[in-house]
Structure formats: C-alpha cells, structure tokens
Protein backbone atom coordinates (compact mmCIF):
# COMPACT_ATOMS: atom_id res chain seq x y z
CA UNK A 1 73.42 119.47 112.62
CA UNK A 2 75.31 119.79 116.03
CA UNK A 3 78.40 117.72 114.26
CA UNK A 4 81.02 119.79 112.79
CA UNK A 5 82.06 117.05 110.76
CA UNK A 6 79.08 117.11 108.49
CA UNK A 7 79.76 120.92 107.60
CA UNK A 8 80.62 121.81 103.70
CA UNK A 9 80.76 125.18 101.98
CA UNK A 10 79.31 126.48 98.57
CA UNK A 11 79.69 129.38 96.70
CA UNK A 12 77.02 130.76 94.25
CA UNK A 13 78.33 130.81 90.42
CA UNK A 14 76.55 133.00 88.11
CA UNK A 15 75.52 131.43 84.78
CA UNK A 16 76.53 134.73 82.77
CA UNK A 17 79.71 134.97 85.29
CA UNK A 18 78.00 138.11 86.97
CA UNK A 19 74.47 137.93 88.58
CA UNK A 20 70.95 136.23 87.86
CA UNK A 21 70.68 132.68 87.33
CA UNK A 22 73.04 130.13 88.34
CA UNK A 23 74.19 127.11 90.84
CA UNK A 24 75.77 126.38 93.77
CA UNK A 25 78.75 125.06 93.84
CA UNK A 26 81.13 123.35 96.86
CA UNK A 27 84.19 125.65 97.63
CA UNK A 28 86.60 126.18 100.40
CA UNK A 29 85.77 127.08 104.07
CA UNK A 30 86.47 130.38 105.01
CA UNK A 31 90.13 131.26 105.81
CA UNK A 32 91.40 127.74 105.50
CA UNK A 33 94.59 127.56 103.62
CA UNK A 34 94.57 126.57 99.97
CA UNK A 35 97.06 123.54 100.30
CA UNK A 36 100.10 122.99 99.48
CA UNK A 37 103.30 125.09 99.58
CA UNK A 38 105.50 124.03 96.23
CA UNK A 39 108.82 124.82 97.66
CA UNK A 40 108.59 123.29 100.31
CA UNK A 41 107.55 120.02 98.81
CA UNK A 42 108.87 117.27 96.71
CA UNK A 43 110.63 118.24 93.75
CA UNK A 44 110.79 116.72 89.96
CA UNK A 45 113.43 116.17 87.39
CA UNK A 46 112.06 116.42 83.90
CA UNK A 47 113.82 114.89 81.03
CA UNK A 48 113.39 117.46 78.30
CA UNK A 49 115.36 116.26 75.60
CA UNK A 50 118.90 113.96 75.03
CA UNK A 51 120.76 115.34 77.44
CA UNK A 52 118.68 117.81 78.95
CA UNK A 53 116.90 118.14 82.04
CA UNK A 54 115.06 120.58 84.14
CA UNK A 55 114.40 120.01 88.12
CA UNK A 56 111.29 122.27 88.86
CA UNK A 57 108.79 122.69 91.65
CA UNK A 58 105.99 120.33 90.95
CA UNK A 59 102.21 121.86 90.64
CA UNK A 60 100.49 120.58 93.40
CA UNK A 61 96.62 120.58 93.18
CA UNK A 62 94.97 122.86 95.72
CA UNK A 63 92.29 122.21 98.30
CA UNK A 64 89.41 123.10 96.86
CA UNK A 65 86.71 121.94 99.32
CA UNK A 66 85.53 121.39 103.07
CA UNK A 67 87.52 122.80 105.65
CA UNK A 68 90.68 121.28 108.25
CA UNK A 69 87.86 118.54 109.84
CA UNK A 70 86.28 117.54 106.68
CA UNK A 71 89.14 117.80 104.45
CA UNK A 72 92.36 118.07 106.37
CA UNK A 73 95.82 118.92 105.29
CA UNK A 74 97.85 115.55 104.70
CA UNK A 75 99.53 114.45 107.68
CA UNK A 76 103.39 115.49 106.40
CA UNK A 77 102.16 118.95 105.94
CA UNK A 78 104.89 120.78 108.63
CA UNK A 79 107.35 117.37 108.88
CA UNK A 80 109.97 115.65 106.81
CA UNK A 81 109.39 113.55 104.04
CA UNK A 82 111.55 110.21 104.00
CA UNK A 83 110.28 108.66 100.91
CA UNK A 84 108.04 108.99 97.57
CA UNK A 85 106.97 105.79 95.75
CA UNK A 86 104.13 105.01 93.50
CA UNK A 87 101.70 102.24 94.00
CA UNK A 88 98.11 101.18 92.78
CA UNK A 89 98.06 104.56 90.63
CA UNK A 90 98.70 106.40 93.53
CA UNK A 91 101.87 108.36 94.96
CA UNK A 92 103.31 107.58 97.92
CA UNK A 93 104.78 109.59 100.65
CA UNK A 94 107.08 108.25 103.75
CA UNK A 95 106.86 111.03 106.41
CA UNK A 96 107.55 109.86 110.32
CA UNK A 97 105.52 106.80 110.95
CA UNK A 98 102.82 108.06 108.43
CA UNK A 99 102.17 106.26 104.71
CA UNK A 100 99.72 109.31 102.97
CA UNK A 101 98.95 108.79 99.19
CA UNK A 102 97.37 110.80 96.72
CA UNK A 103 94.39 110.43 94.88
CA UNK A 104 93.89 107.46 92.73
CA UNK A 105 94.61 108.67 89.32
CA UNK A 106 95.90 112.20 90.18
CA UNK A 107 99.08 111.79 91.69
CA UNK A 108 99.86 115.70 92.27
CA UNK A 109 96.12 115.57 94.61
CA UNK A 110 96.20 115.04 98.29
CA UNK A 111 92.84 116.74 99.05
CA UNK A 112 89.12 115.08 98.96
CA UNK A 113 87.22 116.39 95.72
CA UNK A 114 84.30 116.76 98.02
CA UNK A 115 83.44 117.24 101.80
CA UNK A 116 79.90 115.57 101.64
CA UNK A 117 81.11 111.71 101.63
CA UNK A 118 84.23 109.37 101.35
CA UNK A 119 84.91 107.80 97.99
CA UNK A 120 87.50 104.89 96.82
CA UNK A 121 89.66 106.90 94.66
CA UNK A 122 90.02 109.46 97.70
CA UNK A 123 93.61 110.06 99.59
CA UNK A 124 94.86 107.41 101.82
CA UNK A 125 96.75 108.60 105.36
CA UNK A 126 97.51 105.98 107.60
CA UNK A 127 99.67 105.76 110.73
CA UNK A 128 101.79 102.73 112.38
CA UNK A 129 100.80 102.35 115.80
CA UNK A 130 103.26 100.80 117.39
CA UNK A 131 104.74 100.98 120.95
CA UNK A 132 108.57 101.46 119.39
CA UNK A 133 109.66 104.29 117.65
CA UNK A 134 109.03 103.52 114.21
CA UNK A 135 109.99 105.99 111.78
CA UNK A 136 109.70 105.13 108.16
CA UNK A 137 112.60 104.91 105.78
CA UNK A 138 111.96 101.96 103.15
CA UNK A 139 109.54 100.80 101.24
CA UNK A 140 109.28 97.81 98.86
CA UNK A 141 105.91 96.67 96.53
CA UNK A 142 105.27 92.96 96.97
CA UNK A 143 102.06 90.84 95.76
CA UNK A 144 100.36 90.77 98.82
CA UNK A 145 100.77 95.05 99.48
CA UNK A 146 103.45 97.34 100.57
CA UNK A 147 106.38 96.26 103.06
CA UNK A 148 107.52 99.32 105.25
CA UNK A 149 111.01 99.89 107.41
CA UNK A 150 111.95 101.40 110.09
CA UNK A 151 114.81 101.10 112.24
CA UNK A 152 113.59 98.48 114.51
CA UNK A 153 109.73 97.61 113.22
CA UNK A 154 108.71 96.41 110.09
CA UNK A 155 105.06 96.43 109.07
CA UNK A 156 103.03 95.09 105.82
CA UNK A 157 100.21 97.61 103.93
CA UNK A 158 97.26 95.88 102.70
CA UNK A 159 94.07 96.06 101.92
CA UNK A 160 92.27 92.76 102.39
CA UNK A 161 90.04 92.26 99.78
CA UNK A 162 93.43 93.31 97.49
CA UNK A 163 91.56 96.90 95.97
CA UNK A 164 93.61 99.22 98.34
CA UNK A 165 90.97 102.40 99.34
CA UNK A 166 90.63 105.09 102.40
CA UNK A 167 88.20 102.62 103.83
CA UNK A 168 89.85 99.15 103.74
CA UNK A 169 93.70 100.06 103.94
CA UNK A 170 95.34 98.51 106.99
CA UNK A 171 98.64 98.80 108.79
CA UNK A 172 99.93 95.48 111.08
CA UNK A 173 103.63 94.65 111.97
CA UNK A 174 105.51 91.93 110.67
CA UNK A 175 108.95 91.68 112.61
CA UNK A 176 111.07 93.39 114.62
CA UNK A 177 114.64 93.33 113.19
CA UNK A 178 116.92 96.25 113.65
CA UNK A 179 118.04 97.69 110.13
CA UNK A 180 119.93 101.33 109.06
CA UNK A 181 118.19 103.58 108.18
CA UNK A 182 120.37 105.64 105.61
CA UNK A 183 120.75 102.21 103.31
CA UNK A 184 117.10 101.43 101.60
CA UNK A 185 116.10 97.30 101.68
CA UNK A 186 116.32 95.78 97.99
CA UNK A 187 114.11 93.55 96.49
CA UNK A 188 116.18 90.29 94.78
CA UNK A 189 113.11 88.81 93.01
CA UNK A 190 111.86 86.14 95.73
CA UNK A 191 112.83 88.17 98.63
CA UNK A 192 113.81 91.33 100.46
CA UNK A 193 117.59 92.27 101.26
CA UNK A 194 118.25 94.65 104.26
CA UNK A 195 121.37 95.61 106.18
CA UNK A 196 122.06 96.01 109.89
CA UNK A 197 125.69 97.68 111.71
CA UNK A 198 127.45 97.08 114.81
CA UNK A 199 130.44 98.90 115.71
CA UNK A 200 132.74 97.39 113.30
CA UNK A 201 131.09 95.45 110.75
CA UNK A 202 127.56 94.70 108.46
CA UNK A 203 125.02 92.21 108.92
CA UNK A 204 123.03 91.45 105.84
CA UNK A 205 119.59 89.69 106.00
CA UNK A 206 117.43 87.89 103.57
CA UNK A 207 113.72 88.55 104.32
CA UNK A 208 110.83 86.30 102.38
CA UNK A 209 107.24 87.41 103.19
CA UNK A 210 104.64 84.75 103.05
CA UNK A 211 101.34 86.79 102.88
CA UNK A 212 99.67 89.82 105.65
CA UNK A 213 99.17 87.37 107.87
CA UNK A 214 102.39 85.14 108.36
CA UNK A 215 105.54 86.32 109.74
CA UNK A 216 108.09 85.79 107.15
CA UNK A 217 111.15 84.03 106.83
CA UNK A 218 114.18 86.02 107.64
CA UNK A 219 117.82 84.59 107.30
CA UNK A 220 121.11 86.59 108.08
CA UNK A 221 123.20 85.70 105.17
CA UNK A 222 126.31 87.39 106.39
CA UNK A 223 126.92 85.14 109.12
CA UNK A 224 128.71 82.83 107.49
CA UNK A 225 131.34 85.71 106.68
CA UNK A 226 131.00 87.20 110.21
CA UNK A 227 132.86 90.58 109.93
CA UNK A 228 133.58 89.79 106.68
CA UNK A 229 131.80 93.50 105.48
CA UNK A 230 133.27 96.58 106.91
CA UNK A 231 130.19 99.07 108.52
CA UNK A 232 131.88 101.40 106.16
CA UNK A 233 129.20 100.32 103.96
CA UNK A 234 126.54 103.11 102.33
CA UNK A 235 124.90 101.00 99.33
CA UNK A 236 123.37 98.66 98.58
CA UNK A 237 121.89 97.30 95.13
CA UNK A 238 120.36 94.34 93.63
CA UNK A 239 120.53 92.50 90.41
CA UNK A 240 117.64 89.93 90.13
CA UNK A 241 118.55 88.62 86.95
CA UNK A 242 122.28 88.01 87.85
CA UNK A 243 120.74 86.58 91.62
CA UNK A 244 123.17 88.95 93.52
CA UNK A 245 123.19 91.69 95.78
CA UNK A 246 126.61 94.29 95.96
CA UNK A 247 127.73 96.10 99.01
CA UNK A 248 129.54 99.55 98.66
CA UNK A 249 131.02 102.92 100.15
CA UNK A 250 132.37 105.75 99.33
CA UNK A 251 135.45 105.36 101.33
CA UNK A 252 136.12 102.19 100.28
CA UNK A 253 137.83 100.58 97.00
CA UNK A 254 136.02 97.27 96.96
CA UNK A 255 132.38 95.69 96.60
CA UNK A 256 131.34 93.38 98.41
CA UNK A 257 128.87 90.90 96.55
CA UNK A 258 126.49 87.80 97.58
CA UNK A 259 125.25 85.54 94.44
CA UNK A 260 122.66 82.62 94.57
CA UNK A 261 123.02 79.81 92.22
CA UNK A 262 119.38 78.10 91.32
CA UNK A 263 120.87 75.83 89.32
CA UNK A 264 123.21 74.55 91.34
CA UNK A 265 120.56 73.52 94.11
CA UNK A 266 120.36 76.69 95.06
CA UNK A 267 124.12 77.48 96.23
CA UNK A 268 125.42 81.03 97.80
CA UNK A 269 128.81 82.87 98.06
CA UNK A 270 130.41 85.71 99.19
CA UNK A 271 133.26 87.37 97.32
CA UNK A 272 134.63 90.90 96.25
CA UNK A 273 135.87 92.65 93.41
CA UNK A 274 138.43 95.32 94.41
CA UNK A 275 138.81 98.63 91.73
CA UNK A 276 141.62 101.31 91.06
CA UNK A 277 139.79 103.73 93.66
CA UNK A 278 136.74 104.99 95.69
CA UNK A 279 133.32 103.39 94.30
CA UNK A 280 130.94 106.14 94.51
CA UNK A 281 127.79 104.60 92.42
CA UNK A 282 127.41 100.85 91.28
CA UNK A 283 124.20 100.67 88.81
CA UNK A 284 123.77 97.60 86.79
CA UNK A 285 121.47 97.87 83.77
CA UNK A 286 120.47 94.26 82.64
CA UNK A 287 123.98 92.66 82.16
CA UNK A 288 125.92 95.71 81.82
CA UNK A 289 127.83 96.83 84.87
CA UNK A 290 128.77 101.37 85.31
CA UNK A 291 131.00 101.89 88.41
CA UNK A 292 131.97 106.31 89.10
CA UNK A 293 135.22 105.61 90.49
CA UNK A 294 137.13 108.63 92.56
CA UNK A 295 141.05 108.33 91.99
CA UNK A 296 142.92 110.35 94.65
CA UNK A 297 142.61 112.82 97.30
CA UNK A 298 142.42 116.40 97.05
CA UNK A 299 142.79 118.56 94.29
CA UNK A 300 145.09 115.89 92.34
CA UNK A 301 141.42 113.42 92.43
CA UNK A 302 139.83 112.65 89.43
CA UNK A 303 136.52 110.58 88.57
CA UNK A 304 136.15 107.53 86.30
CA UNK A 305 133.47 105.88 84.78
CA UNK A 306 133.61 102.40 84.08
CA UNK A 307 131.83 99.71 81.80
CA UNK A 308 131.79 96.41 82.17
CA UNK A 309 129.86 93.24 80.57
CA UNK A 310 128.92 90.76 83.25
C-alpha cells in the first residue's frame, strides 16, 4: 500500500537448508541494525557460588523483524539510562522522561516478534509529556501501577483496566513537589518517603497515593525538626517492619532516623544515633542492623563493619 507503516520483510528458508521446497519466513529489513549494543547497555552481577560472583555483559535479544517504522529501536537507544526495575513480568528502564519495558515474559527483548500487528505481551515505550523538565530518576511499584520521580513532576503509570499492555498503558501527573534527584524515594509500607535540599538543610516528605485518579496526600515530616537534617545527606532507606526511615552520608558520623508508632495512636519522632566514624552503607535485613563505617582520614583510615540487633 502507499503506507510505509504496513511494510514487513521475509526471507525464503529452504526445507533441506539449501534450495527446493520451503516457507517464507519474516526477517529484518534491509540494512537496519540488528539491535542492541551489549557494552553499552545495562550490565548483570551473577551470583555463581558462596562467595563468588561474575558481572558480565547481558545477552540482549536482537531485532529480528520489520524495520526502524514498524519495529523501532527503544527510545534509550543513544541516551542515558537512570533506572532498571521489574514490573508485571516485564523489565523496566528509566531513560530521560521515557518508561520503555521489555517484552512480557522475556525480559532481555525490547523488539516486536513481528511487524504485521501489535500484541499484549509486546514492548511498552511511553513518554511524560509534561511542560517542566521532567527527567526520571525514581520509581516505586504501588497497587494501583508505577509512581515515577523527577526533580520537580511526579506522575503515576497505569493501565486502567489493571492488565498493563502497549495499547492501554497511560502516563498522567500526580504532583509537583521538588525532590533530589541523586537520593531514590522509599516505600515505608503505607506510603512513599522522598527528600528535598535547600542550601543548608533536608526536607523529608511523606507521600500516600490514593488511586490514578486522586492527588495524594503529601506531608513534610521534617518540619517539625526544621534544619534539624544537614543537606549533607546521600541515603536514604526504609524499614517497614520497624516503621522507620534513616537518613545518612558519607561525610557524616550520625543517622538521622524518623519512627511511627501504630500502637501508640499512631505517634512520630525524630532522633539520631551517632557512630565511631563515617557511615558509608546502612542496610537493615529484617531486625538485624550492618553499618560500613570509615575510621580516619588518609592512609591511617580503616573500614568497619558493624552488627547490630534492633
């Protein structure tokens, strides 16, 4: 027909591999670029045995049909990649203001397994349209879909009859709180933690969402403490079960922490534990609490690693 976005390509395949009988099957346009470039994309690190691990180039599945109008390169081919995630049975990848995921099922496949029509399972690339600058950085699963940061816009990913596909996956914005961008938001079980700096100190806020189509609920929970949390901050974590949330840096020997009590009617407070040097990773794993501690400056530093029971 006179549309080019109708075209597909097939080769013939030779039942005996050679000549004579045989079928045609769907291949590649001519001189279109077999997809992806491994070294250039995310990498993986494999867990090969106790104590062993190997981080390797991941193999990416090639194009294999249609041509760059029927089956075009995903849209953070030749940009930066923020952010992978997995959702739905799909994986996720953050690049600009762009959400692309794979194929449903085969999460190394960001390519159409045929040119000739547009099926569920196929690769989801969406963009937020918005008339800020809204580069994503975060990304947090919820019930209703996917929340998604950037530095002044926040936006919800949905699909609304809940089955999230190519054709019913939608993009709206939900606020428009200014957050950093170098500290990812935190989910604390009923709602969603995110920082924001001045000059001198950190604002924490407490975001609830109630659903694609309501603005949520969004709290600053520092401001009781105003100044109270140096903009020295790089980290923050969350521990749903122990209802808290701890603020760290690198720089800095203390964390900063801010722990809901449900049953005492739902109480809050700030406090801080300060420890023999730098904190350089706070992970808590159920109760158990591992803090990599950097003693000293200089050659004369040394690291620590600490365990504690909460």
């Amino acid at each position: 027909t006179a549309s080019d976005n109708d075209d597909y390509y097939a080769k013939f395949v030779a039942d005996d591999g050679v000549k004579g009988e045989g079928f045609w099957e769907e291949t590649l346009g001519y001189n279109m670029s077999p997809g992806l470039n491994g070294a250039l994309m995310t990498h993986q690190l494999v867990n090969d045995d106790i104590d062993e691990f190997t981080f390797k180039e991941i193999t990416w599945t090639p194009r294999l049909v249609g041509d760059d109008k029927t089956n075009p390169q995903p849209s953070f081919v030749g940009k930066t990649i923020q952010q992978t995630f997995f959702y739905n049975n799909r994986l996720g990848i953050l690049s600009e203001d762009n959400v692309i995921m794979s194929q449903a099922g085969d999460f190394y496949n960001f390519y159409h397994v045929t040119a000739q029509t547009l099926s569920a399972s196929d690769p989801i690339d969406l963009n937020c349209s918005s008339t800020r600058p809204a580069k994503l950085h975060g990304i947090i699963q919820i019930a209703s879909g996917l929340l998604l940061f950037s530095e002044n816009q926040q936006f919800i990913m949905y699909a609304g009859d809940g089955t999230l596909t190519p054709q019913t996956a939608i993009i709206r914005g939900l606020s428009n709180y200014e957050m950093d961008t170098k500290i990812d938001p935190v989910d604390v079980g009923t709602s969603i933690n995110f920082v924001s700096k001045t000059a001198v100190y950190t604002r924490v806020f407490d975001m609830m969402p109630r659903g694609e189509s309501e603005t949520p609920t969004v709290i600053n929970l520092g401001k009781v403490v105003d100044e109270y949390i140096p903009e020295t901050i790089d980290s923050l974590i969350a521990s749903p079960q122990n209802s808290f949330i701890a603020l760290y840096g690198s720089t800095l020997n203390t964390v900063y922490f801010h722990r809901t009590f449900p049953e005492a009617e739902n109480s809050k407070a700030w406090y801080s534990w300060k420890f023999p040097g730098n904190v350089l990773d706070f992970v808590v794993d159920s109760d158990a609490l591992y803090t990599v501690l950097k003693v000293g400056t200089g050659s004369s530093a040394r690291y620590s690693l600490l365990t504690s029971n909460l």
